[in-house]
N, C-alpha and C. Protein backbone atom coordinates (compact mmCIF):
# COMPACT_ATOMS: atom_id res chain seq x y z
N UNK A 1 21.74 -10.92 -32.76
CA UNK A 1 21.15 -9.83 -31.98
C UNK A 1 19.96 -10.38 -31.19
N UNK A 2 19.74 -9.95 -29.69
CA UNK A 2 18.38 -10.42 -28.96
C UNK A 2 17.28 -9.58 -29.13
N UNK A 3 16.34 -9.94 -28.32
CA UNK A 3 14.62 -9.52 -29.15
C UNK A 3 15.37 -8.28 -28.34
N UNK A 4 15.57 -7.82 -27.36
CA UNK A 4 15.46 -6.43 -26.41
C UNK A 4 16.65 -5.48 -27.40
N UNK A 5 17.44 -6.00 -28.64
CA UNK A 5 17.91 -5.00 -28.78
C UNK A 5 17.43 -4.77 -30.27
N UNK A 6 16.89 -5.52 -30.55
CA UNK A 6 16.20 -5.35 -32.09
C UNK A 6 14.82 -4.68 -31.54
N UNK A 7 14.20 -4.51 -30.57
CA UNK A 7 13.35 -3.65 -29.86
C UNK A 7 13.69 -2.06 -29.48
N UNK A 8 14.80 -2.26 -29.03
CA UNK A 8 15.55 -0.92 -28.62
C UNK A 8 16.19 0.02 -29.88
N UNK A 9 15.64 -0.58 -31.47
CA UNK A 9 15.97 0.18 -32.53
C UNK A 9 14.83 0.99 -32.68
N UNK A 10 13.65 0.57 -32.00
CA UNK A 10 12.60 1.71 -32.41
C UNK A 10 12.30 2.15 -31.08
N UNK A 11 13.24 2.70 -29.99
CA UNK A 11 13.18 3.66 -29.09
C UNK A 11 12.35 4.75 -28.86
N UNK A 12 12.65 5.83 -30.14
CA UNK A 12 11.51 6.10 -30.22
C UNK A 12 10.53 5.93 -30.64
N UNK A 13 9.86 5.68 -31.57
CA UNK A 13 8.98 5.18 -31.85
C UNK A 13 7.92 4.44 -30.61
N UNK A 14 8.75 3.79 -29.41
CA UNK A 14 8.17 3.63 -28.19
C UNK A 14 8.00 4.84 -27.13
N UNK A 15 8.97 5.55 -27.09
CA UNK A 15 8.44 7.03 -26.67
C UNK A 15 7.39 7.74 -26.94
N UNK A 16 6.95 8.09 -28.08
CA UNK A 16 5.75 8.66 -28.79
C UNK A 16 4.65 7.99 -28.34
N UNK A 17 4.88 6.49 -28.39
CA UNK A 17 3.41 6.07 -28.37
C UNK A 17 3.22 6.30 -26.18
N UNK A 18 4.67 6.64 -25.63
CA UNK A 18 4.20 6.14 -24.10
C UNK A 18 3.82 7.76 -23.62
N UNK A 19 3.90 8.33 -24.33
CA UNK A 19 3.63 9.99 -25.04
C UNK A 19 2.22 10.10 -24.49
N UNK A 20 1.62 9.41 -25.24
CA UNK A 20 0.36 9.51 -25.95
C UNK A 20 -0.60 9.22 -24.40
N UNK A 21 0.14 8.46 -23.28
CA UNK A 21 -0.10 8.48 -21.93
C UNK A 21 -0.12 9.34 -20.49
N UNK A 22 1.40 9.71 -20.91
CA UNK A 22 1.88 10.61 -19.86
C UNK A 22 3.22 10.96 -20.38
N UNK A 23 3.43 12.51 -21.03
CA UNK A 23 4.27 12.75 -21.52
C UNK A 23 5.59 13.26 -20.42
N UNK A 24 5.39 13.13 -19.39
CA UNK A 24 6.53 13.62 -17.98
C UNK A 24 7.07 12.21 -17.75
N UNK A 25 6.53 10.98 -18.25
CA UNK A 25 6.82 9.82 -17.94
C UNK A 25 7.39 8.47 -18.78
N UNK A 26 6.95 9.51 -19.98
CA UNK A 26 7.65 8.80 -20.91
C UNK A 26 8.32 7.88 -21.03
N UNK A 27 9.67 8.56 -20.70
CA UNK A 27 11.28 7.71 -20.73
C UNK A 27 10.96 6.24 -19.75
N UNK A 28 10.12 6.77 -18.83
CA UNK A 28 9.81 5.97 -17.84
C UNK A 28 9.67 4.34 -17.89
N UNK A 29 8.37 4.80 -18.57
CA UNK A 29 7.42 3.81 -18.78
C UNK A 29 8.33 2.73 -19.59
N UNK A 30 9.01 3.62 -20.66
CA UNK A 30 9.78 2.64 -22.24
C UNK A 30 11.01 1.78 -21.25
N UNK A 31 11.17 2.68 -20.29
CA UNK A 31 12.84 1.88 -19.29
C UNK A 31 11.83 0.54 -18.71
N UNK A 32 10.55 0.99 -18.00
CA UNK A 32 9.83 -0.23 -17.97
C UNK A 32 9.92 -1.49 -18.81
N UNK A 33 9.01 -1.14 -19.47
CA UNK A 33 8.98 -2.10 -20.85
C UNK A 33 9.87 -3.20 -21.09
N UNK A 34 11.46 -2.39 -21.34
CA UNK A 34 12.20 -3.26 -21.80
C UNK A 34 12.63 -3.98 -20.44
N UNK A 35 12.54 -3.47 -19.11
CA UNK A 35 13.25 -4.36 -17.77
C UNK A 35 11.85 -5.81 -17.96
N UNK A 36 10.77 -4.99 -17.99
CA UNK A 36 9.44 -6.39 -18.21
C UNK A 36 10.02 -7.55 -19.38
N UNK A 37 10.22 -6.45 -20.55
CA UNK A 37 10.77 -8.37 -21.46
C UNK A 37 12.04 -9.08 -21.40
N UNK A 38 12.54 -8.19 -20.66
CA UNK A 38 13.98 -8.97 -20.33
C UNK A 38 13.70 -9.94 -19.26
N UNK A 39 12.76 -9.29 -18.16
CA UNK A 39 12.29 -10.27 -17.04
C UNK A 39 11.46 -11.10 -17.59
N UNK A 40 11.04 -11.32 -18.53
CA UNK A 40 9.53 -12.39 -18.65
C UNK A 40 10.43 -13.13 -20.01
N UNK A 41 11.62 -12.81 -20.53
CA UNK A 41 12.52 -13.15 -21.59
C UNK A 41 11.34 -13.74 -23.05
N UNK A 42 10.70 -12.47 -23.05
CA UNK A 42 9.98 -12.42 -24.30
C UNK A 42 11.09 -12.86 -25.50
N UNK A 43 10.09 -13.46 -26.51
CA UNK A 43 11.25 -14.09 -27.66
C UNK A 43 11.16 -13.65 -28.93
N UNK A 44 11.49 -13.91 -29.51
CA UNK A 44 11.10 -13.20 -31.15
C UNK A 44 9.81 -13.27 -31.74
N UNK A 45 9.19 -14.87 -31.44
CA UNK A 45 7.66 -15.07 -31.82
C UNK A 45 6.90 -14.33 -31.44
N UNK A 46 7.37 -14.30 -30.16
CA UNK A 46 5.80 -13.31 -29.10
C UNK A 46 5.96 -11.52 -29.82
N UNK A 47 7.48 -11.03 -29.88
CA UNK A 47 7.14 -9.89 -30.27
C UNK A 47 7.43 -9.23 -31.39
N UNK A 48 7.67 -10.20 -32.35
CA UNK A 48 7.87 -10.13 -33.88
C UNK A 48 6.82 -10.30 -34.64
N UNK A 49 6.33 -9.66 -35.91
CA UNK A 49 5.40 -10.72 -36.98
C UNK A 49 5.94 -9.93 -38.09
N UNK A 50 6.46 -10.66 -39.01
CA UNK A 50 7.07 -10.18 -39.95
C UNK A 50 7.97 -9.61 -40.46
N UNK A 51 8.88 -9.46 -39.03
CA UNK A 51 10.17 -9.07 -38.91
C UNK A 51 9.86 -7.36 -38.64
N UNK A 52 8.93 -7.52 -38.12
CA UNK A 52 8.82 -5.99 -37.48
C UNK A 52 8.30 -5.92 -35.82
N UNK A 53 8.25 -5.22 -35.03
CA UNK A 53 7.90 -5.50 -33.59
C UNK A 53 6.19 -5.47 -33.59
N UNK A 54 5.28 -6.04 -32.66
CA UNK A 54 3.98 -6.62 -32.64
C UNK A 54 3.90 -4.76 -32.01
N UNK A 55 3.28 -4.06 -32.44
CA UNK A 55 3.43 -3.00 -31.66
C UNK A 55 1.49 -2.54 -30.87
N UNK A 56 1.27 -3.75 -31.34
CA UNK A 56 -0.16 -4.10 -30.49
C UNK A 56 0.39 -4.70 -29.29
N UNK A 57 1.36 -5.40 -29.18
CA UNK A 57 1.87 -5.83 -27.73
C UNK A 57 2.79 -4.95 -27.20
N UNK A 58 3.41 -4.39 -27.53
CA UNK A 58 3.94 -3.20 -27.04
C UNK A 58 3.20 -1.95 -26.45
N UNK A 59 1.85 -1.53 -27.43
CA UNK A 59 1.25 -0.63 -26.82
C UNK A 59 0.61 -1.31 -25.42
N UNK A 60 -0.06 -3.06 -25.52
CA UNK A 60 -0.63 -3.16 -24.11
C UNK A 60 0.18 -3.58 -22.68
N UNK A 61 1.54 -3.56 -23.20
CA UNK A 61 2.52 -3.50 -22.30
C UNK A 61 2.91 -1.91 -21.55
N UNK A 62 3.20 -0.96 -22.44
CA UNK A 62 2.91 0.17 -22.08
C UNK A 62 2.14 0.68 -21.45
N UNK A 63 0.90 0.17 -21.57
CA UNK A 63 -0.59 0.78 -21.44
C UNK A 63 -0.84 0.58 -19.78
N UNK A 64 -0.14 -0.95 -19.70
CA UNK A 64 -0.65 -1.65 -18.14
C UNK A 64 0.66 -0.91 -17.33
N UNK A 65 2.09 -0.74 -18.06
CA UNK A 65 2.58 0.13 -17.04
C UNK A 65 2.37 1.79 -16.36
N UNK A 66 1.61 2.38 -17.43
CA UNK A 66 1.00 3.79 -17.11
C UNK A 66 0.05 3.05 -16.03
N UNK A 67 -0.79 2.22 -16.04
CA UNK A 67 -2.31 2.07 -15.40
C UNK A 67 -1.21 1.81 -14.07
N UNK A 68 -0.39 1.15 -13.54
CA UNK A 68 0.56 0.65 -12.30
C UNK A 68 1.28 2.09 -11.72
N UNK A 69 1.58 2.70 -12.74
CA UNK A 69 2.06 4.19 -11.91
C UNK A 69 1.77 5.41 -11.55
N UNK A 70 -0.17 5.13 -12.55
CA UNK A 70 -0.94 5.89 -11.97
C UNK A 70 -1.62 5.56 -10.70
N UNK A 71 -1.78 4.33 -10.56
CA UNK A 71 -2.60 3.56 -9.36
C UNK A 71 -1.46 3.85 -8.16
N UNK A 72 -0.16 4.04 -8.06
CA UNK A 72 0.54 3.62 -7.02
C UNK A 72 0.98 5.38 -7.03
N UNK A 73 0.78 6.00 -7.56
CA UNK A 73 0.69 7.92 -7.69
C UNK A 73 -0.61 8.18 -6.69
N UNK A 74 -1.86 7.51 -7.25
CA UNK A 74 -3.15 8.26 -6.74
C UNK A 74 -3.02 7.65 -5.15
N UNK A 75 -2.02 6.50 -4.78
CA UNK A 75 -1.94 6.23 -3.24
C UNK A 75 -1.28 6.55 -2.03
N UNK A 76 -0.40 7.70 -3.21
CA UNK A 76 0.27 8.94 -2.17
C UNK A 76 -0.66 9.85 -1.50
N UNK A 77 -0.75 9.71 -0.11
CA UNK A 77 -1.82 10.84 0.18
C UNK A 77 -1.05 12.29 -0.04
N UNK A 78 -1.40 13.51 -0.05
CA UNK A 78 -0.64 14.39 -0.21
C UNK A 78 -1.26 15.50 0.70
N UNK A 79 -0.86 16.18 1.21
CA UNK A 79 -1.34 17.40 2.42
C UNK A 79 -0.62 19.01 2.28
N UNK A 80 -1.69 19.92 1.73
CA UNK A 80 -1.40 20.92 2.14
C UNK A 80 -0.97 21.72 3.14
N UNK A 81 0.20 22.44 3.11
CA UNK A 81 0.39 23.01 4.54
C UNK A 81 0.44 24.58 4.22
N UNK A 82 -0.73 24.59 5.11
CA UNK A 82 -1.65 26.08 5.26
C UNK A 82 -1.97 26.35 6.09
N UNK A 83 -2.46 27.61 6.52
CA UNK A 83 -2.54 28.45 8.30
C UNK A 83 -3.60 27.13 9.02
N UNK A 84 -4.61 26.74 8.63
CA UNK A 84 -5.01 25.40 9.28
C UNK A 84 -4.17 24.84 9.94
N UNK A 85 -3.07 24.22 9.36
CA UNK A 85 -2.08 23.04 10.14
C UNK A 85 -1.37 23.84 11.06
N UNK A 86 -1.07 25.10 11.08
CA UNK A 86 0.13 25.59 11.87
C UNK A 86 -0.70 26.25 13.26
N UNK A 87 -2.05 26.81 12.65
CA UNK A 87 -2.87 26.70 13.91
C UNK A 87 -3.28 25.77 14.72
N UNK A 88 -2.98 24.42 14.14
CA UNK A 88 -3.22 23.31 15.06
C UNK A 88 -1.77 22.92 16.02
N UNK A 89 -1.04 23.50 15.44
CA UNK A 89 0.08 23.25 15.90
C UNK A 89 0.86 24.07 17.61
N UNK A 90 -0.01 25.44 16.76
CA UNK A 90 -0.19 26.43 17.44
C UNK A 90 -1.35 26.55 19.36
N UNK A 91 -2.04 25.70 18.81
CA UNK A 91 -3.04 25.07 19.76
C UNK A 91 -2.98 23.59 20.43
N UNK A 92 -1.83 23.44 20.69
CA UNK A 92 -1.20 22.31 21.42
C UNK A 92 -1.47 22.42 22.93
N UNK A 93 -2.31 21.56 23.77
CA UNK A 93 -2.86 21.65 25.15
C UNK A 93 -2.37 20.21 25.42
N UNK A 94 -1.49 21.00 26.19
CA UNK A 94 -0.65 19.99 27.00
C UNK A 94 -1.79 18.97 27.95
N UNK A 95 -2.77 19.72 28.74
CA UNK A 95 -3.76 19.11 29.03
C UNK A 95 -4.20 17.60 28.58
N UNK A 96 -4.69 18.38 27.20
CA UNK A 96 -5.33 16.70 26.45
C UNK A 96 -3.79 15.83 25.99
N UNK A 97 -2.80 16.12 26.29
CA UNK A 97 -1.99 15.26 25.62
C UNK A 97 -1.78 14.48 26.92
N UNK A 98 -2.25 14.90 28.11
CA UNK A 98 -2.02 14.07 29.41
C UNK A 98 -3.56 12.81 29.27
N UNK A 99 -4.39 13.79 29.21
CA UNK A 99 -6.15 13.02 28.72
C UNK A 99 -5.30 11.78 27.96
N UNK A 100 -4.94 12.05 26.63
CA UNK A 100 -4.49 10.84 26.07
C UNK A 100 -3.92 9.47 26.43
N UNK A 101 -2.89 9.83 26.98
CA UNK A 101 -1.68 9.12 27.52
C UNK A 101 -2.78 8.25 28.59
N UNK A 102 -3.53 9.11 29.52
CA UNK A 102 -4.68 8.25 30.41
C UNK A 102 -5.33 7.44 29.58
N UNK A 103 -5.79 7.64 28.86
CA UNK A 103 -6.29 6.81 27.48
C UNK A 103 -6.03 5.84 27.12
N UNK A 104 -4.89 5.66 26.92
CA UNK A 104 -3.66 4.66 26.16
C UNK A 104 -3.49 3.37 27.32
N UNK A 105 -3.57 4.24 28.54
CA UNK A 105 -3.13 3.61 29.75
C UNK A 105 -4.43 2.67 30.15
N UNK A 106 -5.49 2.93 29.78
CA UNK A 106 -6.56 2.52 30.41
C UNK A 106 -6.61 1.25 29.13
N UNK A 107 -6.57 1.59 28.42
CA UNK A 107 -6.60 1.10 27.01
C UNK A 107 -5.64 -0.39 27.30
N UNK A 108 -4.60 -0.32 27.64
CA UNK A 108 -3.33 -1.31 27.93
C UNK A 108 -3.70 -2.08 29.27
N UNK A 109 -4.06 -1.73 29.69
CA UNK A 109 -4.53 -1.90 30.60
C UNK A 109 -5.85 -3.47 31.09
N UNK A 110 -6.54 -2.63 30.60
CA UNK A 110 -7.49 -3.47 29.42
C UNK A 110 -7.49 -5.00 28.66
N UNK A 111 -6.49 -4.39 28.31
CA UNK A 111 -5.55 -5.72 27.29
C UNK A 111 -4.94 -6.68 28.01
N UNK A 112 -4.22 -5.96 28.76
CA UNK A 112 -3.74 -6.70 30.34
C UNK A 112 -3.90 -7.82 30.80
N UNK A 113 -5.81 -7.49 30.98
CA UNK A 113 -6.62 -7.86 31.60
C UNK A 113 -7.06 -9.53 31.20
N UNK A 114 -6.67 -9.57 29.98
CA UNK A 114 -7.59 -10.50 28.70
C UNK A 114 -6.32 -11.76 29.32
N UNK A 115 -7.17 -12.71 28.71
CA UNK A 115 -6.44 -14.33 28.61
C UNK A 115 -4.98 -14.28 28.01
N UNK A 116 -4.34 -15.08 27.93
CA UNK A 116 -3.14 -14.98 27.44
C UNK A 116 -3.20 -14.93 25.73
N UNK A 117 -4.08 -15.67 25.50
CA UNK A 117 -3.96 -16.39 24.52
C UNK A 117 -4.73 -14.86 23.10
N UNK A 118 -5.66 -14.46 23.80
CA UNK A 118 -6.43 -12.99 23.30
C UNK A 118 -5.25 -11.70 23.27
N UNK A 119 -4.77 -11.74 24.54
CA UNK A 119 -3.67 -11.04 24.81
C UNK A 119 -2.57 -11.09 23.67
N UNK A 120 -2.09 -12.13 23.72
CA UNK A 120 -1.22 -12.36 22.88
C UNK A 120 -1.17 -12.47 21.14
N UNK A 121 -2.51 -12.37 21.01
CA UNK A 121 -3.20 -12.38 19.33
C UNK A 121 -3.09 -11.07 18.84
N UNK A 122 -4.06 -10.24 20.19
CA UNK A 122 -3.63 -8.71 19.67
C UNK A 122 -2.82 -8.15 20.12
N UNK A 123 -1.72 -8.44 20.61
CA UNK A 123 -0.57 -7.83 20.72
C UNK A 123 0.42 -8.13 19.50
N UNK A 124 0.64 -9.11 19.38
CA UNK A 124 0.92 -9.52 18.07
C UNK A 124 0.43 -8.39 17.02
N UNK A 125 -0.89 -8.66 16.45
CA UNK A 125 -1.83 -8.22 15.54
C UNK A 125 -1.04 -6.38 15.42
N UNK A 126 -1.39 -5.95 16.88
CA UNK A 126 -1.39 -4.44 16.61
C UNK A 126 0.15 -4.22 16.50
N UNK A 127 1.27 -4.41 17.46
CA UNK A 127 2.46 -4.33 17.41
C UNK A 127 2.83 -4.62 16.17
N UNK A 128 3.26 -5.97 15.67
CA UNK A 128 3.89 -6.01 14.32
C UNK A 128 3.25 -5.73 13.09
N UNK A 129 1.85 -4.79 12.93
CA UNK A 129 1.56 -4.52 11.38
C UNK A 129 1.30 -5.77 10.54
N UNK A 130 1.17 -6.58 10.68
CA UNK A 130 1.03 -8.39 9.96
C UNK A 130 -0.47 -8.56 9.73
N UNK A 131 -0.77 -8.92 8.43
CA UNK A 131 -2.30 -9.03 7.96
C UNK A 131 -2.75 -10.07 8.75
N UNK A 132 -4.15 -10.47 9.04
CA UNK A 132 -4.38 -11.55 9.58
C UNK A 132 -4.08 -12.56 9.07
N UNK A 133 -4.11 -13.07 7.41
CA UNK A 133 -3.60 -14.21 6.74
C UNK A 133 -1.99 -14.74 6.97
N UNK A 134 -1.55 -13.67 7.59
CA UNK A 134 -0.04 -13.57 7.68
C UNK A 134 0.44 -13.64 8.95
N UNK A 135 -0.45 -13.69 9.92
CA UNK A 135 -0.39 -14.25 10.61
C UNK A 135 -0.72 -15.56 11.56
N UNK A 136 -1.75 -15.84 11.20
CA UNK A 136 -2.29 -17.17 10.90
C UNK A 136 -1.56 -18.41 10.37
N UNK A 137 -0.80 -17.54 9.06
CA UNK A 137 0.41 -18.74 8.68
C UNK A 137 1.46 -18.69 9.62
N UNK A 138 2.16 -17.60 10.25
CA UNK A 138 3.33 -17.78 11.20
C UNK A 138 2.81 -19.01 11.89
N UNK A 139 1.49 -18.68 12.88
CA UNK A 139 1.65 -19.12 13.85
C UNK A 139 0.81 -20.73 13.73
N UNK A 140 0.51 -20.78 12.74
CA UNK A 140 -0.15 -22.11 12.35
C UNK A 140 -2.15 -21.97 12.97
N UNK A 141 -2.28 -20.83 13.53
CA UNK A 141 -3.85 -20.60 13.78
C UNK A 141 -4.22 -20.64 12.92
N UNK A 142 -5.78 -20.90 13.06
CA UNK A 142 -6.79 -20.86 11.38
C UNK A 142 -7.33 -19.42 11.96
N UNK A 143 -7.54 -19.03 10.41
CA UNK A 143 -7.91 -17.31 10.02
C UNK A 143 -9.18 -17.00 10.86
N UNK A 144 -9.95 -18.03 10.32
CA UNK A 144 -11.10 -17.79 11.71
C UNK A 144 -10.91 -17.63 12.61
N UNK A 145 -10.43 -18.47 13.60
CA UNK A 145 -10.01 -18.57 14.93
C UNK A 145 -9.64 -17.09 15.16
N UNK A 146 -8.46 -16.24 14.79
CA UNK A 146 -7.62 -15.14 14.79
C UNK A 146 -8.51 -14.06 14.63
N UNK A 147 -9.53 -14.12 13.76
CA UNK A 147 -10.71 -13.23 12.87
C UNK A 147 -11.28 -12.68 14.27
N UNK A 148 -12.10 -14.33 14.76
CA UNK A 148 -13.02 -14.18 15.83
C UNK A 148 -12.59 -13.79 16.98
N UNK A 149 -11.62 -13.89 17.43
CA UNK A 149 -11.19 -13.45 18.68
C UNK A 149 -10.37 -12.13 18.34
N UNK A 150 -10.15 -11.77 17.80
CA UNK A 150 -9.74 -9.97 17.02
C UNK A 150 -10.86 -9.43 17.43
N UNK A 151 -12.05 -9.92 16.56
CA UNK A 151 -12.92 -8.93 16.24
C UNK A 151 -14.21 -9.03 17.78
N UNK A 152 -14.17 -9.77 18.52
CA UNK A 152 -14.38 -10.08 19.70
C UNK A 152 -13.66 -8.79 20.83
N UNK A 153 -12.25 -8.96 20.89
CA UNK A 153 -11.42 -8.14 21.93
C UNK A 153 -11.27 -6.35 21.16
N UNK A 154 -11.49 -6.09 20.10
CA UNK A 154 -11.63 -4.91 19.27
C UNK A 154 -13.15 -4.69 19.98
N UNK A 155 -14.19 -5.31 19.63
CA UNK A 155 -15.41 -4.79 20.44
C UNK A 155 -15.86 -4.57 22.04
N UNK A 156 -14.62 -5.53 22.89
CA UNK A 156 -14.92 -4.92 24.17
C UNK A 156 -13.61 -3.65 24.38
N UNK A 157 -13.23 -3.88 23.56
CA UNK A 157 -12.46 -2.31 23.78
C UNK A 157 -13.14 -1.38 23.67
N UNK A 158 -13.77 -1.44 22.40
CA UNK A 158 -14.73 -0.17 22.00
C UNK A 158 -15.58 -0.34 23.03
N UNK A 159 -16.37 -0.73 23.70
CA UNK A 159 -17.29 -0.87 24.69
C UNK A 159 -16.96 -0.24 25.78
N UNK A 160 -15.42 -0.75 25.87
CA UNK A 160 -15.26 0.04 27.62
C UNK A 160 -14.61 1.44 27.36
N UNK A 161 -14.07 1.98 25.82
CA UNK A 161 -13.26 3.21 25.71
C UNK A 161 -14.19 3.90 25.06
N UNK A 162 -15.32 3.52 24.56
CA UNK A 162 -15.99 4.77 23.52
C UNK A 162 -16.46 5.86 24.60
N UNK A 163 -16.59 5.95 25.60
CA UNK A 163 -17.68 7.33 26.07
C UNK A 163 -16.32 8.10 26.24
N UNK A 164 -14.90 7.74 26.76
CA UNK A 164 -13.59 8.07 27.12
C UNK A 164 -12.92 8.76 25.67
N UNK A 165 -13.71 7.97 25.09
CA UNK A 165 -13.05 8.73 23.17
C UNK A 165 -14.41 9.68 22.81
N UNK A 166 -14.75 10.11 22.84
CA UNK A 166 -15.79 10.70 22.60
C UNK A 166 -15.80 12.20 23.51
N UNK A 167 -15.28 11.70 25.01
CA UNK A 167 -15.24 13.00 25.63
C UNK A 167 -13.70 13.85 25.38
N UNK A 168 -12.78 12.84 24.98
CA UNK A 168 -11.37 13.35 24.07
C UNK A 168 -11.69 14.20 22.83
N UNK A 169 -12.57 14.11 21.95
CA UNK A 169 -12.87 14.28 20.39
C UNK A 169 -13.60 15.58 20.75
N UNK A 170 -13.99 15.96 22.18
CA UNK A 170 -14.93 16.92 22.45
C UNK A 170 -13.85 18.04 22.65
């Protein structure tokens, strides 16, 4: 018999204790558990002593998978929809959605304007979603280099669009 099924005799016994966390999640957490020691191919030493399961390693196996599905729960944003939103919806001015688009345009524009090489960093940068470290490795630039000239062409943007964003926000 393997460690995951001489583990899977005290089922419950792992329920109760993933209980004791989040009882809607239970089943959850224990389906966790056993996919973790099958993946990390825990062995009899690590979760045996005495021919019974280490259930001090079991609870901090449990413990770190509640802490992973509460952390990746609290990063759902979540939004009420209430007479607020539908009045905004309701108050749609075609107007400022033209303001915008001028915006965008002036904005691109802008960008246009810049060296190839600036041009082409933040176009990159903003278009494909890619961290700066991650991009830096594509393209063989150093992080600095990428950093400084980002955070360079981000500030004459803001320079030439803030009074233009500001009279939008009004």
């Amino acid at each position: 018999m393997n460690v995951l099924e001489q583990v899977a005799k005290y089922h419950k016994d792992w329920i109760e204790l993933a209980e004791v966390f989040d009882k809607d999640w239970a089943d959850d957490i224990v389906q966790e558990m056993y996919l973790l020691l099958h993946k990390y191919k825990v062995t009899e030493q690590q979760m045996f002593t005495n021919g019974k399961p280490n259930r001090g390693y079991v609870f901090i196996i449990i413990r770190n998978i509640h802490f992973q599905l509460h952390n990746i729960r609290k990063r759902i944003n979540k939004c009420e929809l209430n007479e607020e939103i539908y009045n905004l919806v309701d108050d749609y001015n075609e107007e400022q959605e033209i303001d915008w688009n001028e915006f965008r345009n002036k904005a691109e524009q802008e960008v246009n304007s810049w060296e190839w090489y600036e041009k082409k960093l933040f176009t990159l940068y903003r278009d494909n979603k890619t961290s700066i470290r991650k991009l830096a490795k594509e393209t063989g630039i150093s992080f600095v280099s990428i950093f400084h000239t980002l955070k360079a062409n981000k500030q004459k943007l803001k320079r030439l669009l803030q009074e233009d964003y500001d009279n939008l926000k009004l």
